[in-house]
C-alpha atoms as a PDB file:
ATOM      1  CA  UNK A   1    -163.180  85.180  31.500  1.00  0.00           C
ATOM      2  CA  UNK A   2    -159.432  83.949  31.272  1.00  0.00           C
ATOM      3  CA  UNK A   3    -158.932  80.695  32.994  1.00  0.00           C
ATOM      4  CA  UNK A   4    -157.626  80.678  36.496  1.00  0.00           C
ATOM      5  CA  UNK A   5    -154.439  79.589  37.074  1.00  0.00           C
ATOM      6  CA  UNK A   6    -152.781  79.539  40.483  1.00  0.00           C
ATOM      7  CA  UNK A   7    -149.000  79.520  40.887  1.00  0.00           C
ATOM      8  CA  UNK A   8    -146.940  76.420  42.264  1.00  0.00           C
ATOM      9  CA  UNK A   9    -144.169  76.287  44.213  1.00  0.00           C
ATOM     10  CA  UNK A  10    -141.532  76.375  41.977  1.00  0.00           C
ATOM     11  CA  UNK A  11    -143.151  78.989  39.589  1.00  0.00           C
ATOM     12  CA  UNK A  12    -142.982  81.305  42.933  1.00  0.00           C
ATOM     13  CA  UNK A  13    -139.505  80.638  43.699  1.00  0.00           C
ATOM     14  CA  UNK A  14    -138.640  81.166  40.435  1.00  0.00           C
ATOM     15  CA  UNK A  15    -140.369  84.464  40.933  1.00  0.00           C
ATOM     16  CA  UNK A  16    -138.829  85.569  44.260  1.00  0.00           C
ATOM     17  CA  UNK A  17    -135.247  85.315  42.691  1.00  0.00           C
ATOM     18  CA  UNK A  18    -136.071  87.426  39.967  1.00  0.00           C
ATOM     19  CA  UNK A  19    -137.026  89.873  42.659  1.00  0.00           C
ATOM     20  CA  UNK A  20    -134.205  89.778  44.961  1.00  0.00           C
ATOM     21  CA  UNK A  21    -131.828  89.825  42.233  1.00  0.00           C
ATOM     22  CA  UNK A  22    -133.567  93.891  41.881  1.00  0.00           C
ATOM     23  CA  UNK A  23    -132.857  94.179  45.150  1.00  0.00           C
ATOM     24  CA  UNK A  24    -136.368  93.297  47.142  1.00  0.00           C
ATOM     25  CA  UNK A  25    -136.359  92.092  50.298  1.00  0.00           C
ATOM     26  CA  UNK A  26    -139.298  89.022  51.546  1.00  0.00           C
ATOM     27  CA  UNK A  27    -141.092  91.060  54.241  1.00  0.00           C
ATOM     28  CA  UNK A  28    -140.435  88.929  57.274  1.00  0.00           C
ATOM     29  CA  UNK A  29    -143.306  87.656  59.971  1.00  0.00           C
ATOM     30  CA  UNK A  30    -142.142  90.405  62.770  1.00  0.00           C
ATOM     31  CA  UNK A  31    -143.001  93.364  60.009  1.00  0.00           C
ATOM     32  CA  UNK A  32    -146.055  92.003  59.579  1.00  0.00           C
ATOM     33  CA  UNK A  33    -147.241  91.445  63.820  1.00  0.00           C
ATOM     34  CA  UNK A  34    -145.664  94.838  64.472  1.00  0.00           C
ATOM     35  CA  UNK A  35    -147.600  97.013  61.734  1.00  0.00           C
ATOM     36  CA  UNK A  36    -150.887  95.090  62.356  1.00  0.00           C
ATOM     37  CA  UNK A  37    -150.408  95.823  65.770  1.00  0.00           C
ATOM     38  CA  UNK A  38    -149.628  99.626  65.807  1.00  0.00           C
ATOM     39  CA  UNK A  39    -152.429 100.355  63.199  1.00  0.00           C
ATOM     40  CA  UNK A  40    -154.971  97.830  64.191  1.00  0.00           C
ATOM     41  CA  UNK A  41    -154.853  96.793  60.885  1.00  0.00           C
ATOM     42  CA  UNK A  42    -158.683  94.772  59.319  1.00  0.00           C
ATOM     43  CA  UNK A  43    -159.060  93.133  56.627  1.00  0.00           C
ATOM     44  CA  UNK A  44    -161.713  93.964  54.157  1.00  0.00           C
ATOM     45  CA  UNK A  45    -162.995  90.177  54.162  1.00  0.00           C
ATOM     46  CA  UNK A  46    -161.720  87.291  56.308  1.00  0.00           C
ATOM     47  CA  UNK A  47    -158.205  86.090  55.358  1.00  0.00           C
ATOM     48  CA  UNK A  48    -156.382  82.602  54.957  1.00  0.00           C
ATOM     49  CA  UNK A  49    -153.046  82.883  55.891  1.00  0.00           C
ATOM     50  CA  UNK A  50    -150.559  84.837  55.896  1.00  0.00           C
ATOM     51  CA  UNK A  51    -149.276  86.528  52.515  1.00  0.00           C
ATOM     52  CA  UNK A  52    -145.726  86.855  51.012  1.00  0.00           C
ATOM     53  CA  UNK A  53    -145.225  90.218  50.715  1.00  0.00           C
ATOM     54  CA  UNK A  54    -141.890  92.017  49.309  1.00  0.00           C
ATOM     55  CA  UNK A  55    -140.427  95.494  49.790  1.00  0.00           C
ATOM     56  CA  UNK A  56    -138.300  97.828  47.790  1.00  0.00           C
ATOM     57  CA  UNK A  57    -137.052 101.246  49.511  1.00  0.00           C
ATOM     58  CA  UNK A  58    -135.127 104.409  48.064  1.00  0.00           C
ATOM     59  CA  UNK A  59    -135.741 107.982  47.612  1.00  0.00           C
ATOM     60  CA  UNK A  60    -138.351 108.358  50.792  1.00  0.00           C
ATOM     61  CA  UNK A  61    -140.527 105.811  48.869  1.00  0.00           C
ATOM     62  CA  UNK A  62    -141.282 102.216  49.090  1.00  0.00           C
ATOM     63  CA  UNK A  63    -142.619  99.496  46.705  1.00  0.00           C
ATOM     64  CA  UNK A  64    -144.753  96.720  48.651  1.00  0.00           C
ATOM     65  CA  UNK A  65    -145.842  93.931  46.710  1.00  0.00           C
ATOM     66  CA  UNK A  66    -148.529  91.795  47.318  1.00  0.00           C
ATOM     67  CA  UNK A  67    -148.948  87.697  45.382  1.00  0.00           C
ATOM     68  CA  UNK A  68    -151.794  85.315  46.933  1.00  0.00           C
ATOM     69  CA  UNK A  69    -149.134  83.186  47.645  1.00  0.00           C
ATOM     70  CA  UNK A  70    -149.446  81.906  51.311  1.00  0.00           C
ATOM     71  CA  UNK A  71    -146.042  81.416  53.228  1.00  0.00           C
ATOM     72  CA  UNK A  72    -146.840  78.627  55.728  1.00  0.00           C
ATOM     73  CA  UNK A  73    -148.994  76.775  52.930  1.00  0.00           C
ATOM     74  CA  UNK A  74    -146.496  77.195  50.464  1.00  0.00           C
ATOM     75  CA  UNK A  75    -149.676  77.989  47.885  1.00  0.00           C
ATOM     76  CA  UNK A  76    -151.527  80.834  46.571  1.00  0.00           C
ATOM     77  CA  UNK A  77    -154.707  81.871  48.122  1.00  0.00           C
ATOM     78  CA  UNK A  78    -157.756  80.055  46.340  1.00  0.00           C
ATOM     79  CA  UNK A  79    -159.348  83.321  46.221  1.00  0.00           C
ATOM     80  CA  UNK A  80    -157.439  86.846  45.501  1.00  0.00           C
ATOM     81  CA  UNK A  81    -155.482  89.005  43.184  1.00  0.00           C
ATOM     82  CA  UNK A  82    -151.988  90.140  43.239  1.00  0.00           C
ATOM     83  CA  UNK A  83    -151.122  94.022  43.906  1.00  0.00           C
ATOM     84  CA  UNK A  84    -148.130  96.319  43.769  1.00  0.00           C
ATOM     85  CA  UNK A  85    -148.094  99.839  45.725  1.00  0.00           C
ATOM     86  CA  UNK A  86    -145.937 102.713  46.283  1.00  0.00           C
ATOM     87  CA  UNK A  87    -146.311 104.044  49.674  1.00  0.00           C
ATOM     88  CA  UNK A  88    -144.790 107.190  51.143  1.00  0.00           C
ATOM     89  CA  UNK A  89    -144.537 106.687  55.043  1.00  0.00           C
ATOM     90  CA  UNK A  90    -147.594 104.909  55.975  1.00  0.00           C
ATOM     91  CA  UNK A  91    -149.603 106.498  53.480  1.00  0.00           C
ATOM     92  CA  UNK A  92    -150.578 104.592  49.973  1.00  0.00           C
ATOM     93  CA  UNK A  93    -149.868 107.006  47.018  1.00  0.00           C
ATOM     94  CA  UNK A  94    -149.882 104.404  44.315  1.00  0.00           C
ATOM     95  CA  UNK A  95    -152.160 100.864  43.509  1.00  0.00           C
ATOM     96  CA  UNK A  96    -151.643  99.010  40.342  1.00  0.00           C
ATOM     97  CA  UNK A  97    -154.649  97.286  39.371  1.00  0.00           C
ATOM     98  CA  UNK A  98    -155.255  93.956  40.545  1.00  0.00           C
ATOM     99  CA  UNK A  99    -153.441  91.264  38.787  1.00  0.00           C
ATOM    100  CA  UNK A 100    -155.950  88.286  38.568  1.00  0.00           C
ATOM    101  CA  UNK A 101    -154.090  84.711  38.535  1.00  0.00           C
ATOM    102  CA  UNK A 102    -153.978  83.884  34.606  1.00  0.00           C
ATOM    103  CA  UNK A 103    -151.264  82.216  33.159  1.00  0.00           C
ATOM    104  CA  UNK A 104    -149.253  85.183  32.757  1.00  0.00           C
ATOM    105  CA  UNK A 105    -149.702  86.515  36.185  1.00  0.00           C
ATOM    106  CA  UNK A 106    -146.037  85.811  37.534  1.00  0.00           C
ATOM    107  CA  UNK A 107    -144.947  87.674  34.788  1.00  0.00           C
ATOM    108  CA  UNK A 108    -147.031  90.575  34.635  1.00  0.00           C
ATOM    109  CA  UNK A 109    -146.605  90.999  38.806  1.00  0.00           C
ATOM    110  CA  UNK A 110    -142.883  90.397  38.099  1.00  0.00           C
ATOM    111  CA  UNK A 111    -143.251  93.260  35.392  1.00  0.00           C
ATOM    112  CA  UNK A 112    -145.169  95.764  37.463  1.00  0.00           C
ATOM    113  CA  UNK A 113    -142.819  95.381  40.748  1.00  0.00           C
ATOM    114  CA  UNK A 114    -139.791  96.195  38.425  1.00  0.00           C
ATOM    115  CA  UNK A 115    -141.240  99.290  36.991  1.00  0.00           C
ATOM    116  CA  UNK A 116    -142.825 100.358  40.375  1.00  0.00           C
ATOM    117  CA  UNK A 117    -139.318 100.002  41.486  1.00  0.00           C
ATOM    118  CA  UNK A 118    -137.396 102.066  38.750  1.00  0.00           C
ATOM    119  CA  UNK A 119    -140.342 104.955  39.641  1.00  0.00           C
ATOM    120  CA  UNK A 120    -138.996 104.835  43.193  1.00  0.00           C
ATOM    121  CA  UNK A 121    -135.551 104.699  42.415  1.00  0.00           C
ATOM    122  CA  UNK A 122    -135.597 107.745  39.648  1.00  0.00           C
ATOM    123  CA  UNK A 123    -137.755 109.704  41.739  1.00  0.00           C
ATOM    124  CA  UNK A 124    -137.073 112.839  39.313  1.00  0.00           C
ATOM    125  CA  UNK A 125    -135.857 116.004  41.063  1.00  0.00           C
ATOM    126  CA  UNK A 126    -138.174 119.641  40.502  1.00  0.00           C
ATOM    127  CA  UNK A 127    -136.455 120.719  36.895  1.00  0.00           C
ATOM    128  CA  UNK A 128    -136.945 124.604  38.947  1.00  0.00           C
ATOM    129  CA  UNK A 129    -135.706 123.780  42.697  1.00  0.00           C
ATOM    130  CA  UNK A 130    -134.162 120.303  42.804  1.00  0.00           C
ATOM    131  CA  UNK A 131    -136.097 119.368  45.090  1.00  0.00           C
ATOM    132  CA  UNK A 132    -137.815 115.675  45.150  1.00  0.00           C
ATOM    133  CA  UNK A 133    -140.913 115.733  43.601  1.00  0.00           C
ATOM    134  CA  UNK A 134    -144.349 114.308  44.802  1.00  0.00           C
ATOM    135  CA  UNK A 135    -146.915 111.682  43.891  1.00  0.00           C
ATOM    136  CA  UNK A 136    -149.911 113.526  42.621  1.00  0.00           C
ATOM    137  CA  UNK A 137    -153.462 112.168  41.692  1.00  0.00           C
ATOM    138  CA  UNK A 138    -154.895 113.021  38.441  1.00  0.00           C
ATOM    139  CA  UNK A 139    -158.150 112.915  37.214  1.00  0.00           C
ATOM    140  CA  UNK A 140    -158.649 109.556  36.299  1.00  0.00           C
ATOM    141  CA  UNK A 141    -158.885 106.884  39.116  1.00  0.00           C
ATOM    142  CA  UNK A 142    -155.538 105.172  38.233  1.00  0.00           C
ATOM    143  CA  UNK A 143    -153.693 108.101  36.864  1.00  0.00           C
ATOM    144  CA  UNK A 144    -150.465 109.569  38.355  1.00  0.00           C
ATOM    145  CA  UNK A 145    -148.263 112.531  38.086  1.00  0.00           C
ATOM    146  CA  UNK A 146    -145.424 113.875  39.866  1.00  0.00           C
ATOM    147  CA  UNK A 147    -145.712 117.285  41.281  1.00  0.00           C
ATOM    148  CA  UNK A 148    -143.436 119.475  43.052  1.00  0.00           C
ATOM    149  CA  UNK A 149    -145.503 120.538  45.879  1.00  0.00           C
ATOM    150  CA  UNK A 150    -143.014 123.552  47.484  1.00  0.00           C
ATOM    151  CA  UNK A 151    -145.140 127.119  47.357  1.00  0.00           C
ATOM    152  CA  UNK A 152    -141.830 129.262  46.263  1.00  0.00           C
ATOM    153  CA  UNK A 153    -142.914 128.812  42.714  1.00  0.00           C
ATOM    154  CA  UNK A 154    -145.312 130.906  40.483  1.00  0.00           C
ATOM    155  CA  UNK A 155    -147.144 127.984  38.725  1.00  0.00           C
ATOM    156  CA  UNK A 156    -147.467 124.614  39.886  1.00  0.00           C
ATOM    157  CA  UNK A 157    -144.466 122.072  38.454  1.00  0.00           C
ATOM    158  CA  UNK A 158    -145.496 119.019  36.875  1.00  0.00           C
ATOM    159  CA  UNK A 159    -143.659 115.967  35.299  1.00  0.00           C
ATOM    160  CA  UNK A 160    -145.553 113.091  33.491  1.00  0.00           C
ATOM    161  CA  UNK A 161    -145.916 109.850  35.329  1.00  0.00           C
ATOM    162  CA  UNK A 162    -143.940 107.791  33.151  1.00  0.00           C
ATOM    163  CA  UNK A 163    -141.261 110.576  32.866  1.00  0.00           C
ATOM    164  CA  UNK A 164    -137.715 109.349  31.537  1.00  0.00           C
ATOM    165  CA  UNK A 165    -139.439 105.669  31.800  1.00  0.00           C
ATOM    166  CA  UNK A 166    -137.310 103.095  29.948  1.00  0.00           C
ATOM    167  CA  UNK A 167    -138.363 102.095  26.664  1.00  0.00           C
ATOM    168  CA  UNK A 168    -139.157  98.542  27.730  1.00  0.00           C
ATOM    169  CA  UNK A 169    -141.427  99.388  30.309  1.00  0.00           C
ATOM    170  CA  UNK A 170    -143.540 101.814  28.521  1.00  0.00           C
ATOM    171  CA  UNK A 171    -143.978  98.376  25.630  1.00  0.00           C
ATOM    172  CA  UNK A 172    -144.932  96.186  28.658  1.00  0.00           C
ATOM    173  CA  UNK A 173    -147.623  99.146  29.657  1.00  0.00           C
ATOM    174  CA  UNK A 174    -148.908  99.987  26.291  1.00  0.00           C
ATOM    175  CA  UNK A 175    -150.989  97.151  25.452  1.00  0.00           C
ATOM    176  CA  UNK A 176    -152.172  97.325  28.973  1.00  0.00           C
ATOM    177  CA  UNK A 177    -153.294 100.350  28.574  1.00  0.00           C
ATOM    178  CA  UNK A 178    -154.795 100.205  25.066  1.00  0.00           C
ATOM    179  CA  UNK A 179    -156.841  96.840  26.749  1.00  0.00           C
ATOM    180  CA  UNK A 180    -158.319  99.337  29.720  1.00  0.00           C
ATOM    181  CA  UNK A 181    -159.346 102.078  27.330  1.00  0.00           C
ATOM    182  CA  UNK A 182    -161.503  99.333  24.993  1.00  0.00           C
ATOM    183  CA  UNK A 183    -163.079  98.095  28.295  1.00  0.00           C
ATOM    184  CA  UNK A 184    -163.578 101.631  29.191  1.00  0.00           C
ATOM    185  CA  UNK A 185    -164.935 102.802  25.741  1.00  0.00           C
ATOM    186  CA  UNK A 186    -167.328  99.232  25.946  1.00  0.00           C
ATOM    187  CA  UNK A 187    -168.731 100.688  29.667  1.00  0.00           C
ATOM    188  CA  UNK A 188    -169.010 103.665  28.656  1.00  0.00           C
ATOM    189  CA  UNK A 189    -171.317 102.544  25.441  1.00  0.00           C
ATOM    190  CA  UNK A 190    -173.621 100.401  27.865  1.00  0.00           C
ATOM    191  CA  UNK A 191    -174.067 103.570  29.854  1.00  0.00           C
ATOM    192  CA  UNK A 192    -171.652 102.424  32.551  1.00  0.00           C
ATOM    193  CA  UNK A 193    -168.980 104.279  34.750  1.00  0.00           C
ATOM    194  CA  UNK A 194    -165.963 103.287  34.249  1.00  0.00           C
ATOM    195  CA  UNK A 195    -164.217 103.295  37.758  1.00  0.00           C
ATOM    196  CA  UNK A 196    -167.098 102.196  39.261  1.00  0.00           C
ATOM    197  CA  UNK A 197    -165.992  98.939  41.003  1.00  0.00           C
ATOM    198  CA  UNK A 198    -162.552  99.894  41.966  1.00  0.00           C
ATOM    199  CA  UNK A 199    -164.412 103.251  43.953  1.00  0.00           C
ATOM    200  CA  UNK A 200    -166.670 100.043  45.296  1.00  0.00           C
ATOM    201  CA  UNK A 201    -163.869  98.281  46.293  1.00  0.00           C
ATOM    202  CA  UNK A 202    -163.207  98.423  50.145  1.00  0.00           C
ATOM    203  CA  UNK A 203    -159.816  98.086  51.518  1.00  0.00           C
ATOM    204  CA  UNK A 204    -158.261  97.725  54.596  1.00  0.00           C
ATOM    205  CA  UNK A 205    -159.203  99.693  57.770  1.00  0.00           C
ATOM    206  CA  UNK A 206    -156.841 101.307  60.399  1.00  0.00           C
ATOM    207  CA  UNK A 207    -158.040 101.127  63.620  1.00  0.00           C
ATOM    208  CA  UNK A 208    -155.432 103.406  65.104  1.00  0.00           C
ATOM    209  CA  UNK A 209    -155.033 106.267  62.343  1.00  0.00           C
ATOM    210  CA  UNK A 210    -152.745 108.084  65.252  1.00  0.00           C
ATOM    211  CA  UNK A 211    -150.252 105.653  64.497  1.00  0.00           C
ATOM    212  CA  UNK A 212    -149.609 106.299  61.205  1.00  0.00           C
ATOM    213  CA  UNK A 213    -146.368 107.330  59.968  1.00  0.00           C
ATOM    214  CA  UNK A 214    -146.197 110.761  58.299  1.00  0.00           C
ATOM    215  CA  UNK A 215    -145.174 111.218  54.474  1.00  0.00           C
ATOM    216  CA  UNK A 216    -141.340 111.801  54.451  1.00  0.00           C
END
């Protein structure tokens, strides 16, 4: 296992410029009272602290990203991983896998957040209708795919996930992706699912589901 290495101070404010300067925003202390409060929001463990989170909106879509690091503390959790989503509404339609702290986890959160935010931001329009196309799951349990979801057409309309992706971004993903499909292929040789403990995982609970904001 790669040595743990938790983020100081200056390593994260390093990091929060790079983010603001692509136009996130630090989510502030009301956001957080107010959403735990209208969806009665637990925790899949107990929690220390409260965690800097960031936001990126355009399109009907928003980019949340999660770091360990604790605001008050001015640390990273002892215990955690880093996340990026894309939500629609209140409603998840996105995870990246967890980012463990390594030395390279800055960069690789920093990394994820900007590509989560180009997906956002080129949201690609139906090539038949114009209209804005959806998040769709595919068949693995990380895979993605936009979709245009309106019924007026004859066949369903599909664009790949990483449609019209920069160049740059699709080199930062490619070795990531070539490392999960060796881990995948080694699972798979010692008879083991591969998916098995993200499906395990359990997230956070809403208390109040008849709060939650429709998808846009």
């Amino acid at each position: 296992m790669p040595k743990r290495v938790l983020p100081d101070a200056e390593a994260f404010a390093r990091f929060t410029s790079a983010l603001e300067r692509q136009g996130f925003r630090k989510l502030s202390s009301t956001e957080f009272k107010k959403d735990f409060a209208r969806l009665e929001l637990i925790a899949p463990s107990p929690r220390e602290g409260r965690e800097v989170g960031f936001s990126y909106a355009a399109n009907g879509l928003e980019v949340r990203v999660w770091t360990t690091f604790l605001a008050r503390e001015g640390r990273a959790r002892d215990s955690d991983a880093g996340w990026v989503l894309i939500k629609e509404g209140d409603t998840p339609r996105y995870f990246s896998r967890p980012f463990p702290r390594t030395k390279n986890f800055l960069h690789r959160l920093l990394w994820a957040a900007s590509i989560a935010r180009w997906r956002v931001e080129h949201r690609p329009l139906c090539p038949e209708c114009r209209a804005r196309m959806r998040i769709a799951y595919g068949s693995g349990v990380k895979s993605r795919f936009w979709r245009c979801t309106r019924t007026l057409h004859e066949k369903p309309v599909f664009l790949s996930w990483d449609y019209q992706l920069p160049q740059a971004a699709l080199d930062f993903l490619r070795p990531l992706r070539n490392e999960r499909k060796r881990y995948n292929a080694r699972l798979r040789a010692e008879g083991r699912e591969p998916g098995a403990a993200i499906q395990r995982r359990r997230g956070w609970k809403v208390g109040r589901p008849e709060n939650i904001e429709p998808k846009r």
